[in-house]
Protein backbone atom coordinates (compact mmCIF):
# COMPACT_ATOMS: atom_id res chain seq x y z
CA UNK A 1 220.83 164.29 9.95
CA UNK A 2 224.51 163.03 10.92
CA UNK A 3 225.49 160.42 9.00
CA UNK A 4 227.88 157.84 10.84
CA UNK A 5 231.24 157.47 8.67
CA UNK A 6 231.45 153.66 7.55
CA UNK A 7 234.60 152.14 8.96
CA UNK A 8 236.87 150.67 6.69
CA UNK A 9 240.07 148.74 7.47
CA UNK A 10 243.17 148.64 5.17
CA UNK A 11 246.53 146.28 5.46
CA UNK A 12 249.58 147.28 4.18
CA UNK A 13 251.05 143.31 3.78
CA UNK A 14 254.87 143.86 3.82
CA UNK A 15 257.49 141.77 3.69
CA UNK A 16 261.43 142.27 3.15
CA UNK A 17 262.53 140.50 0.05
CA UNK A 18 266.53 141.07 -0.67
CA UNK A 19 266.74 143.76 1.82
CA UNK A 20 263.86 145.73 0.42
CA UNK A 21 259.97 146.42 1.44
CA UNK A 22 257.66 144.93 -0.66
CA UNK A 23 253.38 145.75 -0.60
CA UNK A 24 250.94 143.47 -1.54
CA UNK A 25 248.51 144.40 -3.94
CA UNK A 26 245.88 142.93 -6.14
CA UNK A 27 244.18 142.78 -9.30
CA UNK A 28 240.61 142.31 -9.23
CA UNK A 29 239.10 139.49 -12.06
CA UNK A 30 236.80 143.09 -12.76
CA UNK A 31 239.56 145.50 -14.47
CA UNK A 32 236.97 148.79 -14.01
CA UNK A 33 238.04 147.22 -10.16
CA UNK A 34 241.80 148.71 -10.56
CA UNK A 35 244.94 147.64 -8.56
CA UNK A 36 243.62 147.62 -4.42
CA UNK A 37 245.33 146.50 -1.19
CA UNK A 38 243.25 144.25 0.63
CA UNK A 39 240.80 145.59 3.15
CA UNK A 40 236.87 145.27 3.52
CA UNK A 41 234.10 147.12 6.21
CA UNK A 42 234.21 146.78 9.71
CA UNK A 43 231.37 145.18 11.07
CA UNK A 44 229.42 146.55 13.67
CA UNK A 45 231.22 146.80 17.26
CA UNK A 46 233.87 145.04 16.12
CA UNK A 47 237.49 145.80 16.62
CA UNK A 48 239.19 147.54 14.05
CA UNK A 49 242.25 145.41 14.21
CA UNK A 50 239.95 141.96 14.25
CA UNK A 51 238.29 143.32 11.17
CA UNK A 52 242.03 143.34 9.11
CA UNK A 53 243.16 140.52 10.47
CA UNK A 54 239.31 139.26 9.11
CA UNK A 55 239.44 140.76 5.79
CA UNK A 56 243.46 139.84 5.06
CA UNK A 57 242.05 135.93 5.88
CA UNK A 58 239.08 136.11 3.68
CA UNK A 59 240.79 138.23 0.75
CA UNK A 60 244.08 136.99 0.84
CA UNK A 61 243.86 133.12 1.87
CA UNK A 62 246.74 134.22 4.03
CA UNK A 63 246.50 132.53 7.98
CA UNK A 64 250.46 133.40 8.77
CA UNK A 65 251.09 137.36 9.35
CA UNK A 66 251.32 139.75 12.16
CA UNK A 67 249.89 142.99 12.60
CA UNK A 68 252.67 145.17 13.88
CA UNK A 69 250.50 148.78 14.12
CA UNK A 70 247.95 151.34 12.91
CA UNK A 71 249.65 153.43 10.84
CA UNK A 72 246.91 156.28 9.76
CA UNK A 73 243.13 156.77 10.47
CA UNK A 74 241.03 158.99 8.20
CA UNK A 75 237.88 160.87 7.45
CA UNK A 76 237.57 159.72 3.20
CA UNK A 77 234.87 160.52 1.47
CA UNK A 78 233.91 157.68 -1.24
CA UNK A 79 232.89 158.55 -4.82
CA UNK A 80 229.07 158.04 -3.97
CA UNK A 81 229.39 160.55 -1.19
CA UNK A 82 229.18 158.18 1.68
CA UNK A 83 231.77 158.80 3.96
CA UNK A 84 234.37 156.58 5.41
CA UNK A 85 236.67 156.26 8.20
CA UNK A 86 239.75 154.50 7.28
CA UNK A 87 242.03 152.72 9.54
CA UNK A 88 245.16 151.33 7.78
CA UNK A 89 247.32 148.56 9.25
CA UNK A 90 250.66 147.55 8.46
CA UNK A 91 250.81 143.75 8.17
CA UNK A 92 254.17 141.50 8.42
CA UNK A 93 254.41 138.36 6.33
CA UNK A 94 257.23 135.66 5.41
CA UNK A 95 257.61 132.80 3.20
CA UNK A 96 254.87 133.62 0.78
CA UNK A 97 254.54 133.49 -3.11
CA UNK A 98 255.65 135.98 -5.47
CA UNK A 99 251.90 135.89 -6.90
CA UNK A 100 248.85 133.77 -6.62
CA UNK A 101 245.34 133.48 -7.59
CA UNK A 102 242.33 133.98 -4.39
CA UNK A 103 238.71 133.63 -4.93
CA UNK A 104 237.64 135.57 -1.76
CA UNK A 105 235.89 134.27 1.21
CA UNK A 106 234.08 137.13 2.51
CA UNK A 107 230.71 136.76 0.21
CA UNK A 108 228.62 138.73 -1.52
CA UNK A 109 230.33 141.49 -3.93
CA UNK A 110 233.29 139.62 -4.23
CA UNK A 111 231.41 135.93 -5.18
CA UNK A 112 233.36 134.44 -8.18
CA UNK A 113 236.14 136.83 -8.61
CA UNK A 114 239.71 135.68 -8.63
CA UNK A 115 241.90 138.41 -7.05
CA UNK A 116 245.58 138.01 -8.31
CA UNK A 117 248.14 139.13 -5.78
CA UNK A 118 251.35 140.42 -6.63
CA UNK A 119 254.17 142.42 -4.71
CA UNK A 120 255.13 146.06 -5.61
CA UNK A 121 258.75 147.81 -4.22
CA UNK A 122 257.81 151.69 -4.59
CA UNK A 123 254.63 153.81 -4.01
CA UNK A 124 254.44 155.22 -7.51
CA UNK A 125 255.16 151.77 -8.67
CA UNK A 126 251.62 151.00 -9.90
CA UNK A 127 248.42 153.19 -9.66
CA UNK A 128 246.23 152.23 -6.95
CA UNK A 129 242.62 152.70 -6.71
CA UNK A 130 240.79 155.43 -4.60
CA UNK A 131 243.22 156.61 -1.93
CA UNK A 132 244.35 152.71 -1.09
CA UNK A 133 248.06 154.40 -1.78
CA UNK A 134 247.72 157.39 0.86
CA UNK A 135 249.80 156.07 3.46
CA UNK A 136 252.50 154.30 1.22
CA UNK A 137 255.06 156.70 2.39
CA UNK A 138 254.61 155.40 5.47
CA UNK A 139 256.01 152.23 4.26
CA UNK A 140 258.08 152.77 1.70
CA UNK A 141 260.95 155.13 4.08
């Protein structure tokens, strides 16, 4: 039996604060959750690059970026064995907080958790969660 590979998409948010690239990353309300970049699952037929600009909305509260490119697709396979196909965007954004507090949109898992969303200048900066750093490099040049 093939199993179809559950498509995920990623967003690097970047932005350029004193000359420098900045990520956005998060801290889940769950600690066990560890330090993430936003992303969610790609719903059926739908676009890869509607589902980040989706997920970004719903986990971020964020309505003013730009999604400049795909940086990487994957083949990851998920601690419970299921397999998943990663896409990861990177995402352009000005003028926005240092930090700030989101109680996602999207439903479900994520009802009553407060995310808190900070910036980090360097991939080994923090430790993020399950491969959500993989294609840092990409960003951080």
């Amino acid at each position: 039996m093939k199993v179809t590979p559950i498509k995920k998409a990623y967003g690097y948010v970047t932005r350029q604060k004193e000359g420098k690239t900045q990520v956005l990353v998060f801290q889940h309300s769950i600690a066990e959750a560890g330090i993430q970049i936003p992303k969610g699952t790609v719903q059926p037929g739908e676009p890869t690059q509607h589902a980040v600009v989706r997920e970004m909305e719903e986990e971020t509260g964020l309505r003013n970026f730009h999604v400049e490119q795909l940086l990487a697709e994957d083949l990851w396979k998920n601690d419970d064995g299921v397999i998943h196909n990663r896409f990861f965007y990177k995402i352009t954004v000005s003028n926005v907080p240092d930090e700030w507090g989101y109680k996602p949109t999207g439903g479900e898992e994520e009802e009553g958790l407060t995310f808190h969303f900070f910036w980090i200048s360097s991939a080994n900066e923090v430790e993020l969660i399950r491969g959500h750093g993989d294609y840092l490099n990409l960003v951080f040049n």
